[in-house]
N, C-alpha and C. Protein backbone atom coordinates (compact mmCIF):
# COMPACT_ATOMS: atom_id res chain seq x y z
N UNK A 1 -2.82 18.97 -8.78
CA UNK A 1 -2.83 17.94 -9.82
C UNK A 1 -1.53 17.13 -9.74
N UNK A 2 -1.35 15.84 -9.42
CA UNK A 2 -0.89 15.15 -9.35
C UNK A 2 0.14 14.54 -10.85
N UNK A 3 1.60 14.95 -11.20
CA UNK A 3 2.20 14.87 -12.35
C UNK A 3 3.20 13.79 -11.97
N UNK A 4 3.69 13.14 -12.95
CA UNK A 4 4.71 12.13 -12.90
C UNK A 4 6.30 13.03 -13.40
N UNK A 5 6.54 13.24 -12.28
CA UNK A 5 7.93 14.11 -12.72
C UNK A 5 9.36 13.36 -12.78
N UNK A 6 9.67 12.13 -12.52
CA UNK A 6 10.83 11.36 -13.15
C UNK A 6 10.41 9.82 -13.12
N UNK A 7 11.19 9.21 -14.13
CA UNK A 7 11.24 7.99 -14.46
C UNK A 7 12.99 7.67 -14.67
N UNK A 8 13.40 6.46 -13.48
CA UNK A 8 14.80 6.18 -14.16
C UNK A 8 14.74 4.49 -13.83
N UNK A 9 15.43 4.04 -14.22
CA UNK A 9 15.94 2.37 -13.97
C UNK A 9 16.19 2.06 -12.91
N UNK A 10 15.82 1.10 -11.93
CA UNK A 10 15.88 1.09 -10.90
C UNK A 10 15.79 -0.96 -10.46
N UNK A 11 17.33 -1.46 -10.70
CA UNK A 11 17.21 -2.97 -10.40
C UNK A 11 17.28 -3.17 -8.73
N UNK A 12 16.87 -4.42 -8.79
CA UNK A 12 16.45 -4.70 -7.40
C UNK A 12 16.53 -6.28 -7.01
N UNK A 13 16.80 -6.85 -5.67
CA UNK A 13 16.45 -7.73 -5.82
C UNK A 13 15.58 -8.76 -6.06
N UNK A 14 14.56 -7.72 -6.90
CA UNK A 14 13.45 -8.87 -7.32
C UNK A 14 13.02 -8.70 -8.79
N UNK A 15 14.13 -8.08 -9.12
CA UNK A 15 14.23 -7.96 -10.82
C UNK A 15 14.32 -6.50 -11.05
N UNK A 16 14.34 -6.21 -12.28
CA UNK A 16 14.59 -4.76 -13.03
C UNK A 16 13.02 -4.23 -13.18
N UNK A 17 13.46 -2.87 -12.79
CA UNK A 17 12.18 -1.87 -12.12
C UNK A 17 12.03 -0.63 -13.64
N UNK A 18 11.18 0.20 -13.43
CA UNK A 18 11.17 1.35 -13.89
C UNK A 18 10.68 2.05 -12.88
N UNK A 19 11.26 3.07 -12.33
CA UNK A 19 10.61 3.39 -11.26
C UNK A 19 10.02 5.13 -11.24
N UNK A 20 8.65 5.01 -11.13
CA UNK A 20 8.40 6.45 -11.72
C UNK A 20 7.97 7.65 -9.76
N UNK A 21 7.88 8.45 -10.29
CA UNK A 21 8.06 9.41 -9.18
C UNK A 21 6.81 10.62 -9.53
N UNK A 22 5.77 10.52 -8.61
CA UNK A 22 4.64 11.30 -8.70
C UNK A 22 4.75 12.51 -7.48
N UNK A 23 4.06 13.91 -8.45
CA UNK A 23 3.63 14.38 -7.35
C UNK A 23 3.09 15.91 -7.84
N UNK A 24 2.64 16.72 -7.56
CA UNK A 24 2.15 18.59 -7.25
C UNK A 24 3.33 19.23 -8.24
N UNK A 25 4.78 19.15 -7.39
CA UNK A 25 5.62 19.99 -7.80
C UNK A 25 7.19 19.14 -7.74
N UNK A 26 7.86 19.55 -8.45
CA UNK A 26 9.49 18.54 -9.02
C UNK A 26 9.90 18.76 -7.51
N UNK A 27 9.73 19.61 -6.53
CA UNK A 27 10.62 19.72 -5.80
C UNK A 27 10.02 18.88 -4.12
N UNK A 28 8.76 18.00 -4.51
CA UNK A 28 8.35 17.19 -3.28
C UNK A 28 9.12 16.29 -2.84
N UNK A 29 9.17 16.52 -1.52
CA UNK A 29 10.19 15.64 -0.87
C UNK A 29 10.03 14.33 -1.00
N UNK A 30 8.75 13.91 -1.05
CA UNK A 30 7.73 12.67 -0.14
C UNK A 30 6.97 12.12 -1.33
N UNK A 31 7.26 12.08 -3.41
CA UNK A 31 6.26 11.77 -4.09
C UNK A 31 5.79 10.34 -4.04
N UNK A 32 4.70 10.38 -4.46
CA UNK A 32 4.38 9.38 -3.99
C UNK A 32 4.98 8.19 -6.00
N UNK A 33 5.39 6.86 -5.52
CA UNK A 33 6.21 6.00 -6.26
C UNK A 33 5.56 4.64 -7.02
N UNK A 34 5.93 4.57 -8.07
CA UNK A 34 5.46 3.61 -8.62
C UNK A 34 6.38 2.71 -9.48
N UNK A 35 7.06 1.60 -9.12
CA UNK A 35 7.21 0.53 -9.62
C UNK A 35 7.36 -0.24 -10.42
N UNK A 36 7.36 -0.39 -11.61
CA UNK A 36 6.78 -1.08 -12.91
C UNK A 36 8.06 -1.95 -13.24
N UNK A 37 7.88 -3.67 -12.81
CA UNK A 37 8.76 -4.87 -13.52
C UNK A 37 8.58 -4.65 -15.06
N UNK A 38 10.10 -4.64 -15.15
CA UNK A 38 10.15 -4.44 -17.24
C UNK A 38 9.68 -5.76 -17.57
N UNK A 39 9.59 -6.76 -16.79
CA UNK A 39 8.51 -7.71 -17.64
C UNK A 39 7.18 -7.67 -17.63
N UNK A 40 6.75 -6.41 -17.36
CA UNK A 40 5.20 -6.20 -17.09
C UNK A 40 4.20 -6.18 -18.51
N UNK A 41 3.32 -7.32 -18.80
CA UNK A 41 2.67 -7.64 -20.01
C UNK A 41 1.38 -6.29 -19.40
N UNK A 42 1.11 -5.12 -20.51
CA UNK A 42 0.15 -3.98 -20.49
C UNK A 42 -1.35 -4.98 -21.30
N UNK A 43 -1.06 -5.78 -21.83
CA UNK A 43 -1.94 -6.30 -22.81
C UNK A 43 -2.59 -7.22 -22.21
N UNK A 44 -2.14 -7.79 -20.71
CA UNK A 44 -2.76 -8.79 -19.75
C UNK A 44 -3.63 -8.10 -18.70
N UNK A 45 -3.80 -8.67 -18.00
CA UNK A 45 -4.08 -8.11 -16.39
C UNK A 45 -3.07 -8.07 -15.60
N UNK A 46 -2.98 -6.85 -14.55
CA UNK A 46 -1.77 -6.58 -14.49
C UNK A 46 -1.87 -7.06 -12.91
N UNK A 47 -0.58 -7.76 -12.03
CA UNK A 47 -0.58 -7.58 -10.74
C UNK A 47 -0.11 -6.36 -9.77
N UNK A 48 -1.19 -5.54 -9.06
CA UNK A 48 -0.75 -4.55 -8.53
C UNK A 48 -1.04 -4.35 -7.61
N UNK A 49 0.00 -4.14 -6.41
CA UNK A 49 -0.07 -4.12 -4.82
C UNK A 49 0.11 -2.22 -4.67
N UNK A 50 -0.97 -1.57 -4.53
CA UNK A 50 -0.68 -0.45 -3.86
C UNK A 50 -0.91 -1.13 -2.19
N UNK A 51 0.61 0.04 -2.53
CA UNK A 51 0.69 0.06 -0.61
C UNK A 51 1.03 1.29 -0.35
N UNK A 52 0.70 1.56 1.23
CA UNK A 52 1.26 2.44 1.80
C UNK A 52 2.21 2.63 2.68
N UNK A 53 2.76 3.72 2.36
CA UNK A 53 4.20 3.73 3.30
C UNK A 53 4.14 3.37 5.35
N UNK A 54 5.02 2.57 5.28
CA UNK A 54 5.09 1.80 6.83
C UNK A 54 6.39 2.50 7.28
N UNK A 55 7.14 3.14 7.25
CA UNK A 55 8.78 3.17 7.64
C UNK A 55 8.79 2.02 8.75
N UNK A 56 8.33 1.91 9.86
CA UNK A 56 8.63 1.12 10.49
C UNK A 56 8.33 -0.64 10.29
N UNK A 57 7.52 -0.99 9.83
CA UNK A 57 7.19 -2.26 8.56
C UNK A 57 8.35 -2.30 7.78
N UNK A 58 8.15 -1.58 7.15
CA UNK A 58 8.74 -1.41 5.68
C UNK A 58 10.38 -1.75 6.07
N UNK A 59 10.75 -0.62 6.44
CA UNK A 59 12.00 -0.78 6.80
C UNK A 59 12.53 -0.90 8.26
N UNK A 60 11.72 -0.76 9.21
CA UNK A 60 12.51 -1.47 10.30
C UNK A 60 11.85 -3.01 10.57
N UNK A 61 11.37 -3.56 10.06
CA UNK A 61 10.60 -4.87 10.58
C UNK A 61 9.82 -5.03 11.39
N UNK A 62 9.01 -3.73 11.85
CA UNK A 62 8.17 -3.63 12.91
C UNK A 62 7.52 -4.68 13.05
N UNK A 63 7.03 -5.52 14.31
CA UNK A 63 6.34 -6.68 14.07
C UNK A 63 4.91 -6.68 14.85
N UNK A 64 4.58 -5.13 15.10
CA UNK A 64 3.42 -3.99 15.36
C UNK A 64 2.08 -4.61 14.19
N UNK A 65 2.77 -4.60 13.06
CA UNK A 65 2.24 -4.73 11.87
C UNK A 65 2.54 -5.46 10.95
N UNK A 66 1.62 -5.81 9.67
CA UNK A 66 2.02 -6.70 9.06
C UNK A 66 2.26 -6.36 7.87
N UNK A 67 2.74 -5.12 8.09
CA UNK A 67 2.96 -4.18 6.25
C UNK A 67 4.19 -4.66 5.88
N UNK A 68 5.57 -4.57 6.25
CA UNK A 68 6.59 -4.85 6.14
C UNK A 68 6.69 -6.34 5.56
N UNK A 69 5.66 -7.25 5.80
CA UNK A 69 5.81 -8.77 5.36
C UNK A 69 4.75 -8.60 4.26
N UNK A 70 3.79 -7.77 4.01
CA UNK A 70 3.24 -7.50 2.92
C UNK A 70 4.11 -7.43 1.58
N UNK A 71 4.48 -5.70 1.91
CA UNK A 71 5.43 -5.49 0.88
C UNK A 71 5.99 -6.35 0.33
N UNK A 72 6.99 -7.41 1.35
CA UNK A 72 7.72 -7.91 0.30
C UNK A 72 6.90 -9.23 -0.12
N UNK A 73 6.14 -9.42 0.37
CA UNK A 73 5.29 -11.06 -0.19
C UNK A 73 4.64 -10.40 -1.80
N UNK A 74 4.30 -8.94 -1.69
CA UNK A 74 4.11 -8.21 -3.03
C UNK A 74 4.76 -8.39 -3.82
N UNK A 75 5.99 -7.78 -3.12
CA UNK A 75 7.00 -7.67 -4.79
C UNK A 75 8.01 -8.83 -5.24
N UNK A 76 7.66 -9.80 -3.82
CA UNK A 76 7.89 -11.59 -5.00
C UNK A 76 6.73 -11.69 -5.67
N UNK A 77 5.71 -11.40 -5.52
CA UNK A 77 5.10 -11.92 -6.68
C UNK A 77 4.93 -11.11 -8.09
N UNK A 78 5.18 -9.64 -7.75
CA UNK A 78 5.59 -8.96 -8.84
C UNK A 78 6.56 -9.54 -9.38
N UNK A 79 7.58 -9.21 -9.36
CA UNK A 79 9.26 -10.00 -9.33
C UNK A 79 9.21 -10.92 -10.44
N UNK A 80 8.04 -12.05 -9.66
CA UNK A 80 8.13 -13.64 -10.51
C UNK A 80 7.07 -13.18 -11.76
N UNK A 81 6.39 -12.55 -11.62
CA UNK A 81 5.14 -12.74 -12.50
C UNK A 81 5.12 -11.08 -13.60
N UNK A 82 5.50 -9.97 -13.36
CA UNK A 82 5.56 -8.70 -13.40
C UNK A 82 5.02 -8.05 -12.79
N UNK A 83 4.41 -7.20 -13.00
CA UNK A 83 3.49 -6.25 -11.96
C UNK A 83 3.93 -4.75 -11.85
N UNK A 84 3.55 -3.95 -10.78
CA UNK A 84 3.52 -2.57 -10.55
C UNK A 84 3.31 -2.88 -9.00
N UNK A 85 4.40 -2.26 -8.24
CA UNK A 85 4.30 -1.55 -7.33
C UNK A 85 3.98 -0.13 -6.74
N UNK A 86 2.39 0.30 -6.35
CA UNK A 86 2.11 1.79 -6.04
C UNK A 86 2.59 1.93 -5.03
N UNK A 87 3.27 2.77 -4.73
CA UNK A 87 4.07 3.14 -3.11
C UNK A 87 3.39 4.62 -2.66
N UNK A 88 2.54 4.39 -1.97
CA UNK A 88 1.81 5.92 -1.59
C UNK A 88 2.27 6.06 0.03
N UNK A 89 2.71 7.47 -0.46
CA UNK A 89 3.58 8.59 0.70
C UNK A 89 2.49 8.60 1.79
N UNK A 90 1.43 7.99 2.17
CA UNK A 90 0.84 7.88 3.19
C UNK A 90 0.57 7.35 4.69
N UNK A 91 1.83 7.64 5.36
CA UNK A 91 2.14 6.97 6.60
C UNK A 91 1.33 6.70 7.72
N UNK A 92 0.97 5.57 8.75
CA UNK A 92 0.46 5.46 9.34
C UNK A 92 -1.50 5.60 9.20
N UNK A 93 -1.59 5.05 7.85
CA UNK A 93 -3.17 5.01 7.27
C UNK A 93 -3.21 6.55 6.84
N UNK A 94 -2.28 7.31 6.71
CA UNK A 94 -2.54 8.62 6.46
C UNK A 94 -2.54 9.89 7.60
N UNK A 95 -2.13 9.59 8.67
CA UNK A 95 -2.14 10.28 9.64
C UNK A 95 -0.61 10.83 10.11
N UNK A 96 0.57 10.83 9.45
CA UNK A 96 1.83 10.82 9.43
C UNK A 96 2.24 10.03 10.70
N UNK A 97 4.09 10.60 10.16
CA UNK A 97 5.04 9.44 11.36
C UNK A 97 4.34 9.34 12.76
N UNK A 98 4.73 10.74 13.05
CA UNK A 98 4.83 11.37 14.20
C UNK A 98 3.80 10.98 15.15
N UNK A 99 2.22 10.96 13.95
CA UNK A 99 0.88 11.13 14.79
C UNK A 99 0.75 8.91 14.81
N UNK A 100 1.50 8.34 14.16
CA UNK A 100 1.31 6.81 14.43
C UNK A 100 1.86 6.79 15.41
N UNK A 101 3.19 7.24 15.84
CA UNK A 101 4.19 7.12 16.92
C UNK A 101 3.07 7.32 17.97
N UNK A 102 2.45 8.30 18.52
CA UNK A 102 1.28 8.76 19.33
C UNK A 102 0.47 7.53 19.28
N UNK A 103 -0.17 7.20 18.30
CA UNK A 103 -1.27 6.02 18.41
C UNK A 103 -0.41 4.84 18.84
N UNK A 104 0.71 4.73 18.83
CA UNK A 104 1.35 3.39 19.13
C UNK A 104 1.35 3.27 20.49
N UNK A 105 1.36 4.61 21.40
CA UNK A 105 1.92 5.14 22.80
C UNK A 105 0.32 4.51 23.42
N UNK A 106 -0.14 5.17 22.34
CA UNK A 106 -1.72 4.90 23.04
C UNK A 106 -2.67 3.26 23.21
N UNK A 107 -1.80 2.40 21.84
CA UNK A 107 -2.14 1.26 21.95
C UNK A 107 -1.38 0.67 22.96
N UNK A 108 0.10 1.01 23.47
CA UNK A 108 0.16 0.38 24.79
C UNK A 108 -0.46 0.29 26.29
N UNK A 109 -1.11 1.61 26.10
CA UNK A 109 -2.20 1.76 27.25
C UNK A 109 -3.29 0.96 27.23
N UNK A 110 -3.62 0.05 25.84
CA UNK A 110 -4.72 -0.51 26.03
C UNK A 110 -6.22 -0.12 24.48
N UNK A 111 -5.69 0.59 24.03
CA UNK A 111 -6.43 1.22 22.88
C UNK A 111 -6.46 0.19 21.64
N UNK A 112 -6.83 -0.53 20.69
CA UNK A 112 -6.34 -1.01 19.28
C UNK A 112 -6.33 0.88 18.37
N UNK A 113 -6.41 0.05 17.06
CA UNK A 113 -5.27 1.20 16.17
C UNK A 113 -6.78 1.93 15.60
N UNK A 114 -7.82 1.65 15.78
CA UNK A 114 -8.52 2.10 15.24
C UNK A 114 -8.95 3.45 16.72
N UNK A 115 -9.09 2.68 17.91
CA UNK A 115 -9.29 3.66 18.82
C UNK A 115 -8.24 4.60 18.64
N UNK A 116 -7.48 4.67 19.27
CA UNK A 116 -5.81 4.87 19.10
C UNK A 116 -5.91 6.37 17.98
N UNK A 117 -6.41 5.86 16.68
CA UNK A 117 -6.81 7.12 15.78
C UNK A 117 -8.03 8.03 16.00
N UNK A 118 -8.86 7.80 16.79
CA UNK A 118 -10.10 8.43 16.87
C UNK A 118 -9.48 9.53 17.76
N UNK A 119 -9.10 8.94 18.96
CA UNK A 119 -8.92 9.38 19.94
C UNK A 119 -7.72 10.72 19.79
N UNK A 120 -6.79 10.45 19.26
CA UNK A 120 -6.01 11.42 17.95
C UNK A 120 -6.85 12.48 17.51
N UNK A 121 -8.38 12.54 16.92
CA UNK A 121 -8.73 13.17 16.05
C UNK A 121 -8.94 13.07 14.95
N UNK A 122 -8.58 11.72 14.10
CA UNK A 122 -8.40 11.31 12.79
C UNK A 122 -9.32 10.40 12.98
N UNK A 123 -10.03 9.86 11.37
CA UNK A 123 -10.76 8.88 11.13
C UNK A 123 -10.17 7.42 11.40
N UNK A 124 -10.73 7.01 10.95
CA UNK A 124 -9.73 4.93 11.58
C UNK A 124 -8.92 4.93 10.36
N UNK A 125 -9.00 5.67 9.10
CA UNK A 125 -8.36 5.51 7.95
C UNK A 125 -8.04 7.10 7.30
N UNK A 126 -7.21 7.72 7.00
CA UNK A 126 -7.29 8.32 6.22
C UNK A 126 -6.68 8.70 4.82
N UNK A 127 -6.26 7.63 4.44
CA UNK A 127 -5.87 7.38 3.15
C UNK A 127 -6.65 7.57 1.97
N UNK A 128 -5.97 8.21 0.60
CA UNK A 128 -6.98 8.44 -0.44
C UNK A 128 -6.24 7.44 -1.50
N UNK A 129 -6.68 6.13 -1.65
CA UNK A 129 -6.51 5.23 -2.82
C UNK A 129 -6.74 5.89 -4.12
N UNK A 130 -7.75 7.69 -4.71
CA UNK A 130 -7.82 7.62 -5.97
C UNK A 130 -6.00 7.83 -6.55
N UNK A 131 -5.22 8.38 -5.41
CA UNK A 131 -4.28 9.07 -6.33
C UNK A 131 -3.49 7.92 -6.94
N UNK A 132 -3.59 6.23 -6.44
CA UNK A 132 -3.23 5.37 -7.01
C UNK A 132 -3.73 5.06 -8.18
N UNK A 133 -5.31 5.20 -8.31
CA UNK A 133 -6.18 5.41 -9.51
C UNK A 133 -5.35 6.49 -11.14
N UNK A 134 -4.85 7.47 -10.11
CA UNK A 134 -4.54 8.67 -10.71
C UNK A 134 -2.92 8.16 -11.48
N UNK A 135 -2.36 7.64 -10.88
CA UNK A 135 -0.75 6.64 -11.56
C UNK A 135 -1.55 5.69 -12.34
N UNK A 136 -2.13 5.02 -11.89
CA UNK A 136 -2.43 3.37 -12.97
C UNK A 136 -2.56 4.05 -14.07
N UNK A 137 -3.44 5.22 -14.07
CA UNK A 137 -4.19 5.45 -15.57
C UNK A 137 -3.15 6.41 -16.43
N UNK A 138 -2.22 7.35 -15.49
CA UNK A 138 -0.91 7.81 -16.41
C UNK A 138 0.27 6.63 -16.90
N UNK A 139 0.27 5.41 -15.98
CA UNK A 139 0.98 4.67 -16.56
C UNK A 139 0.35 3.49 -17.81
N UNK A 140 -1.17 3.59 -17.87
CA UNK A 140 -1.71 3.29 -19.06
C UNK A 140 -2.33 1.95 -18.77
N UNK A 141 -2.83 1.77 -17.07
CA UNK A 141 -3.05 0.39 -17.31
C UNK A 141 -4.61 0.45 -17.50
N UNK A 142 -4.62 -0.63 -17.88
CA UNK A 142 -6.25 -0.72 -18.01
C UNK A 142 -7.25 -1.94 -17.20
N UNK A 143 -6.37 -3.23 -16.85
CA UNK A 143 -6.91 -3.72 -15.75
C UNK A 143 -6.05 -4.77 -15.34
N UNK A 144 -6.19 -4.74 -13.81
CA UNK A 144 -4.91 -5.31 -12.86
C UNK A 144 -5.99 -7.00 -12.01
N UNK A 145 -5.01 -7.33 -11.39
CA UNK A 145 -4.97 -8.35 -10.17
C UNK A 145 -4.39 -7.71 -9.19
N UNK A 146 -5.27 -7.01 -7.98
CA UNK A 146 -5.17 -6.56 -7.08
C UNK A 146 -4.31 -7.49 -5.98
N UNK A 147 -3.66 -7.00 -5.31
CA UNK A 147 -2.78 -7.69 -4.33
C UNK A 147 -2.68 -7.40 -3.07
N UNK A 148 -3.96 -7.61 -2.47
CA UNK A 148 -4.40 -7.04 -1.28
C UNK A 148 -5.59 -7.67 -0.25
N UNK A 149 -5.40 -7.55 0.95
CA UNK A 149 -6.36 -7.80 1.30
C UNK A 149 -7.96 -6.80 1.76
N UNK A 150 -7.71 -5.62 1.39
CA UNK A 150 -8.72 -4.17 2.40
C UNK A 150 -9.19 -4.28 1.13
N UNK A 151 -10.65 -4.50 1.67
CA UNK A 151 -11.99 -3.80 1.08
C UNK A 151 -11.65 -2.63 0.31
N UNK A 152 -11.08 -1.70 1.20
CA UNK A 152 -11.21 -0.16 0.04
C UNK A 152 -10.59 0.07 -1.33
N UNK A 153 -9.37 -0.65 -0.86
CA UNK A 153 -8.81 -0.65 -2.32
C UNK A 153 -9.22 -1.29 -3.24
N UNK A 154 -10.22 -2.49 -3.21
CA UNK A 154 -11.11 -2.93 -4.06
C UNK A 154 -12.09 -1.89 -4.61
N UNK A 155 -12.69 -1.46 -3.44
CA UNK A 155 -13.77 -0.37 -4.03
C UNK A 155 -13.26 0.51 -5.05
N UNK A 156 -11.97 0.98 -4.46
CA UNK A 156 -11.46 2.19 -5.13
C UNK A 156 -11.44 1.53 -6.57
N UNK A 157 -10.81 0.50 -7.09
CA UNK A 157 -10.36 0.17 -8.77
C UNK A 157 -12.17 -0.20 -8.66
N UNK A 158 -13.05 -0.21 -8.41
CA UNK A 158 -14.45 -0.85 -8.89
C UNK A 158 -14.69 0.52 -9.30
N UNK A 159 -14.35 1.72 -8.47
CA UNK A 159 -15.15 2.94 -8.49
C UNK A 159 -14.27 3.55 -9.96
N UNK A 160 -13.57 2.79 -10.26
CA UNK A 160 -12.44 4.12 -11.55
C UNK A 160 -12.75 3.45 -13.01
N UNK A 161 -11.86 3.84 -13.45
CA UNK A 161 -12.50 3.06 -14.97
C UNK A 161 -11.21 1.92 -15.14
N UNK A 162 -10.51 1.81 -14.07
CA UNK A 162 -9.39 0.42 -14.57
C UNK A 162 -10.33 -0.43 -14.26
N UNK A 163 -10.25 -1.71 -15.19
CA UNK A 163 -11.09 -3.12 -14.54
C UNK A 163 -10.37 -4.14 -13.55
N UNK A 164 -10.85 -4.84 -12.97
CA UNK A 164 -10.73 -5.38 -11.51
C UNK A 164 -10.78 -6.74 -12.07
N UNK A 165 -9.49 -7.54 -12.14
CA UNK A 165 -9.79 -8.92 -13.20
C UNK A 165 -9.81 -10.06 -11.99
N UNK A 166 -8.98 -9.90 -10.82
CA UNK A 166 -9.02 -10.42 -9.41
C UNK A 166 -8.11 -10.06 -8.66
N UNK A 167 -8.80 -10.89 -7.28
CA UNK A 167 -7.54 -10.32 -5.87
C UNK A 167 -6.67 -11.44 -5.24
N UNK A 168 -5.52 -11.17 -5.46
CA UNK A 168 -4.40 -11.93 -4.90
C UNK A 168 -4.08 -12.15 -2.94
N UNK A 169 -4.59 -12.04 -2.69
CA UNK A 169 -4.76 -12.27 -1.00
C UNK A 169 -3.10 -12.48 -0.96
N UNK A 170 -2.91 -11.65 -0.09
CA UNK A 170 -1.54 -11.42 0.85
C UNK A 170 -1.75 -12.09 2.11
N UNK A 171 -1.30 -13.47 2.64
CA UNK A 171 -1.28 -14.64 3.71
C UNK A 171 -0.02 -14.10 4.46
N UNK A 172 -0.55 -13.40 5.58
CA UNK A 172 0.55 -13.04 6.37
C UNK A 172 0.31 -13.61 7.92
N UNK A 173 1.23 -15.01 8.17
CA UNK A 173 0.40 -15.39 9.38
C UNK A 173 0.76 -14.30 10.78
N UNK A 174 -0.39 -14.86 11.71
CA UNK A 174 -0.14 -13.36 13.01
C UNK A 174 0.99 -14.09 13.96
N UNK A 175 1.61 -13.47 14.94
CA UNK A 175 2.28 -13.53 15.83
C UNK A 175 1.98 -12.63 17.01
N UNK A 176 2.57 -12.95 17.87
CA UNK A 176 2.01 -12.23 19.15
C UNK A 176 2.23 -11.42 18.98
N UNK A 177 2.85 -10.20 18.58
CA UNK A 177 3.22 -8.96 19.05
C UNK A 177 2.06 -7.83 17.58
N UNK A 178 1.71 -8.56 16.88
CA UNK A 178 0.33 -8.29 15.91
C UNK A 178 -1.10 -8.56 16.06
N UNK A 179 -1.17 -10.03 16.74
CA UNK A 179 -2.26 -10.48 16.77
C UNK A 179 -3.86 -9.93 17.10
N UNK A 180 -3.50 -8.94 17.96
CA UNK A 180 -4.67 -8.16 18.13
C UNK A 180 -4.74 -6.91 16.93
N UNK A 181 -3.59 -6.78 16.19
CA UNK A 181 -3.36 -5.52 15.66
C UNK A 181 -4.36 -6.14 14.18
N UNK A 182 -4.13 -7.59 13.91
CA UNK A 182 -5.10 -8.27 12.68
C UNK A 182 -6.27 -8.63 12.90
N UNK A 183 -6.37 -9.38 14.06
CA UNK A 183 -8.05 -8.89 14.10
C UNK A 183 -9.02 -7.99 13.90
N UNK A 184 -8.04 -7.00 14.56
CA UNK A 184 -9.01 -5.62 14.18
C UNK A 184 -9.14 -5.05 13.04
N UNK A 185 -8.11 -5.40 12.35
CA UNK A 185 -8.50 -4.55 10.96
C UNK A 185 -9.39 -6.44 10.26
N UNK A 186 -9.42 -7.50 10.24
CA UNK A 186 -10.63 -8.08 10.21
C UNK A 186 -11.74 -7.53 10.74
N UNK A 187 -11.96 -7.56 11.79
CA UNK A 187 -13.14 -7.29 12.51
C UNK A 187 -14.29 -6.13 12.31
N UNK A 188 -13.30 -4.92 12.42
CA UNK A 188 -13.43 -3.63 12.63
C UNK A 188 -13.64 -2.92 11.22
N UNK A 189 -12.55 -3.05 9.95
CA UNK A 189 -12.25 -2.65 8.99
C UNK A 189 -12.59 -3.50 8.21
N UNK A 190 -12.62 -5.06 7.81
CA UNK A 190 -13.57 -5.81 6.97
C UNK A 190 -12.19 -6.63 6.07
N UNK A 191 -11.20 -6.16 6.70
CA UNK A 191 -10.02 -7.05 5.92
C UNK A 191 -10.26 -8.41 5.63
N UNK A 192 -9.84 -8.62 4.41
CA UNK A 192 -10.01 -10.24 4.25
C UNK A 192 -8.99 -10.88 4.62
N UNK A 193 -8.87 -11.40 5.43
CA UNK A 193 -7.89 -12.32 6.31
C UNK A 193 -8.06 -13.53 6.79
N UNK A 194 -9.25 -13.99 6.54
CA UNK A 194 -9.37 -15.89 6.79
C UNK A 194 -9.57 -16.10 5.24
């Protein structure tokens, strides 16, 4: 069961945070994080980008992917507008560091990311969006503006009892060293990306 075990203040450069900390047990290394601009109106629709953890996106600028330019195109618009950032401990679609590092080895041979994971042993995705379900509803929201482009995470807020008021499309243009990496999750995975 998934508990919210700290909440402290947390400013940033895109305004003042509350930043809460989910997880099993106080002593998880890896909980998974949530976000909340103190100008966040509960009484509106709320803007909320769950994402998942990229280390190499995120924080090295990988240009593999287009998470790292996600994130932060997210949390300007949190920032300007309020919002909630879900930060789920789920690396590499859910398959950890180690096993993306592997699929990366394998997309240089010629694989995209969806082969790349099969071929691994793992599904093309294995991420579970309810436990984001499972934060919105301890932090009390009741219905957001999704900030995303994947199908699933739509499904997921259709499938819960938060309401789904609309989706904010994240415009991340491609570059060579992605370009095949966005098609495919268009193509393959159903991303909305045109």
């Amino acid at each position: 069961m998934l508990k919210r075990q700290v909440q402290a203040n947390l400013p940033t450069k895109w305004g003042d945070f509350n930043i809460y900390a989910y997880s099993q047990n106080h002593d998880d290394a890896q909980p998974h994080l949530a976000l909340v601009h103190t100008s966040t109106d509960f009484m509106k629709s709320i803007p909320v980008r769950i994402h998942s953890e990229c280390i190499t996106g995120d924080l090295f600028g990988s240009k593999k992917c287009d998470c790292g330019e996600q994130f932060t195109q997210s949390m300007g618009i949190i920032g300007s507008q309020g919002g909630i950032m879900i930060y789920l401990r789920q690396e590499g679609r859910g398959i950890g560091l180690i096993n993306k590092l592997e699929a990366y080895k394998l997309q240089e041979v010629g694989y995209d990311t969806i082969q790349a994971n099969i071929h691994l042993g793992f599904e093309p995705d294995e991420r579970d969006f309810a436990i984001a379900i499972e934060i919105l509803l301890d932090l009390g929201v009741k219905m957001i503006d999704i900030i995303t482009n994947n199908p699933d995470k739509i499904a997921a807020i259709d499938n819960s009892s938060i309401q789904l008021g609309s989706r904010i499309p994240v415009v991340i243009p491609s570059h060579a060293e992605n370009k095949k990496y966005l098609k495919v999750k268009e193509d393959k995975m159903g991303h909305l990306l045109s």
